[in-house]
Protein backbone atom coordinates (compact mmCIF):
# COMPACT_ATOMS: atom_id res chain seq x y z
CA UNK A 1 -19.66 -5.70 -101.60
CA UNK A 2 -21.01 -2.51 -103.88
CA UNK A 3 -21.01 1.30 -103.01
CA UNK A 4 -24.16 3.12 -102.57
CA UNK A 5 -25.08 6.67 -101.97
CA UNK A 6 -28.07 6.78 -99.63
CA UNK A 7 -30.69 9.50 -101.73
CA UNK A 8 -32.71 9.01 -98.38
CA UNK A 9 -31.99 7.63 -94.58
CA UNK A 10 -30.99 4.77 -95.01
CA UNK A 11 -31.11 1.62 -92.05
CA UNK A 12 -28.73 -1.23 -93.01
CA UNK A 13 -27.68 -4.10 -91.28
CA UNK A 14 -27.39 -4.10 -87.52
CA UNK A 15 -29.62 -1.00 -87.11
CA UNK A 16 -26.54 1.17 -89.23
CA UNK A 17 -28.24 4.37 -90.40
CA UNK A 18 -26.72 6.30 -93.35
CA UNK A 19 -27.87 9.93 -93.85
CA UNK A 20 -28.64 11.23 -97.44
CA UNK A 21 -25.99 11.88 -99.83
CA UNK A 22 -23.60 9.37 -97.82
CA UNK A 23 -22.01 6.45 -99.13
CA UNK A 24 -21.78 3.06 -97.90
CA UNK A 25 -20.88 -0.84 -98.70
CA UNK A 26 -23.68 -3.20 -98.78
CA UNK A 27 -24.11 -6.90 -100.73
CA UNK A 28 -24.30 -6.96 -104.10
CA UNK A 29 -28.07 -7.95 -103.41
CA UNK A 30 -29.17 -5.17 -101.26
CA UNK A 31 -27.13 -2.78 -103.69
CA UNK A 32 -29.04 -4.01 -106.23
CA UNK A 33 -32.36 -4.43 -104.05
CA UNK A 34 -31.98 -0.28 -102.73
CA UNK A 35 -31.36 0.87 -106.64
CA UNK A 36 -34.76 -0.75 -107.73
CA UNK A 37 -36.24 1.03 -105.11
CA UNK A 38 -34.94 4.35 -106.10
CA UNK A 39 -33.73 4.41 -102.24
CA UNK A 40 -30.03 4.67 -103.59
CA UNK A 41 -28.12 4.99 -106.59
CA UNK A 42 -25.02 2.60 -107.80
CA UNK A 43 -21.56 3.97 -107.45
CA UNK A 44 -18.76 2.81 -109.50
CA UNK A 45 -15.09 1.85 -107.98
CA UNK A 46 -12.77 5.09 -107.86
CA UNK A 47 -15.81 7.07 -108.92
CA UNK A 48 -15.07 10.54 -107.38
CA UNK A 49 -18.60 12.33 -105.91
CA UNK A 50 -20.67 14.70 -107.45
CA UNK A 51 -20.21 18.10 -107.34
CA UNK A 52 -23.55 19.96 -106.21
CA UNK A 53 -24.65 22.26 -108.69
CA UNK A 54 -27.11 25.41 -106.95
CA UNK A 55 -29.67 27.14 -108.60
CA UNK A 56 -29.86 30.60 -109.02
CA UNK A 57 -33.20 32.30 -109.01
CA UNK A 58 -33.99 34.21 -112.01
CA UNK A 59 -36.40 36.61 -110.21
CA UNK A 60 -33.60 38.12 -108.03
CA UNK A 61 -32.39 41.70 -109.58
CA UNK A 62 -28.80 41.43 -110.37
CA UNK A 63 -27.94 44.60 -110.88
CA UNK A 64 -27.40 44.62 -114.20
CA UNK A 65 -30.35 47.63 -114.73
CA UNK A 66 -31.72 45.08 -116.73
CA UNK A 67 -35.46 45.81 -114.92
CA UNK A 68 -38.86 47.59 -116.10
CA UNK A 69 -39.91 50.45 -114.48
CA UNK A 70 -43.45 49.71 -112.87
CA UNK A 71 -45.72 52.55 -113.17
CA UNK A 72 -48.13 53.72 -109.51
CA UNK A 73 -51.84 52.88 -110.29
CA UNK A 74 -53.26 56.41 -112.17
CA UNK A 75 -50.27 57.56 -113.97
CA UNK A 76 -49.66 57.83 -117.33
CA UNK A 77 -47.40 55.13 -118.50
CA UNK A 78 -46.04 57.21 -121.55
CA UNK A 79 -42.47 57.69 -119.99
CA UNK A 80 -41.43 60.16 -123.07
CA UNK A 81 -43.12 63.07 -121.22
């Protein structure tokens, strides 16, 4: 038997369905068979799981004053005045 996490639905056996991002035993074959696919990736024994990393938009203001002024259409842009 091998570990597995499912990277999509996954329908094994008797009708068992595993959701994304869950992990499962299977044959060595259908380990091996799912991989190939790209339908789920190995696991090794003890292996703890991954931590989910998020993503932080860039285009979100953070406060830092770290943004441009934007100038209303018709006005002079020298901002010396």
């Amino acid at each position: 038997m091998a570990k597995i996490r499912a990277i999509i639905t996954l329908v094994v056996g008797k009708g068992k369905q595993f959701a994304p991002n869950s992990v499962c035993d299977v044959s060595d074959a259908e380990a091996k068979r799912l991989i190939a696919l790209g339908y789920a990736e190995g696991l090794k024994k003890n292996a703890q799981p991954p931590v989910e990393v998020t993503e932080i938009e860039e285009d979100e203001p953070d406060g830092n004053g770290d943004e441009q002024p934007v100038q209303p259409n018709g006005t002079d842009s020298d901002l010396q005045k």
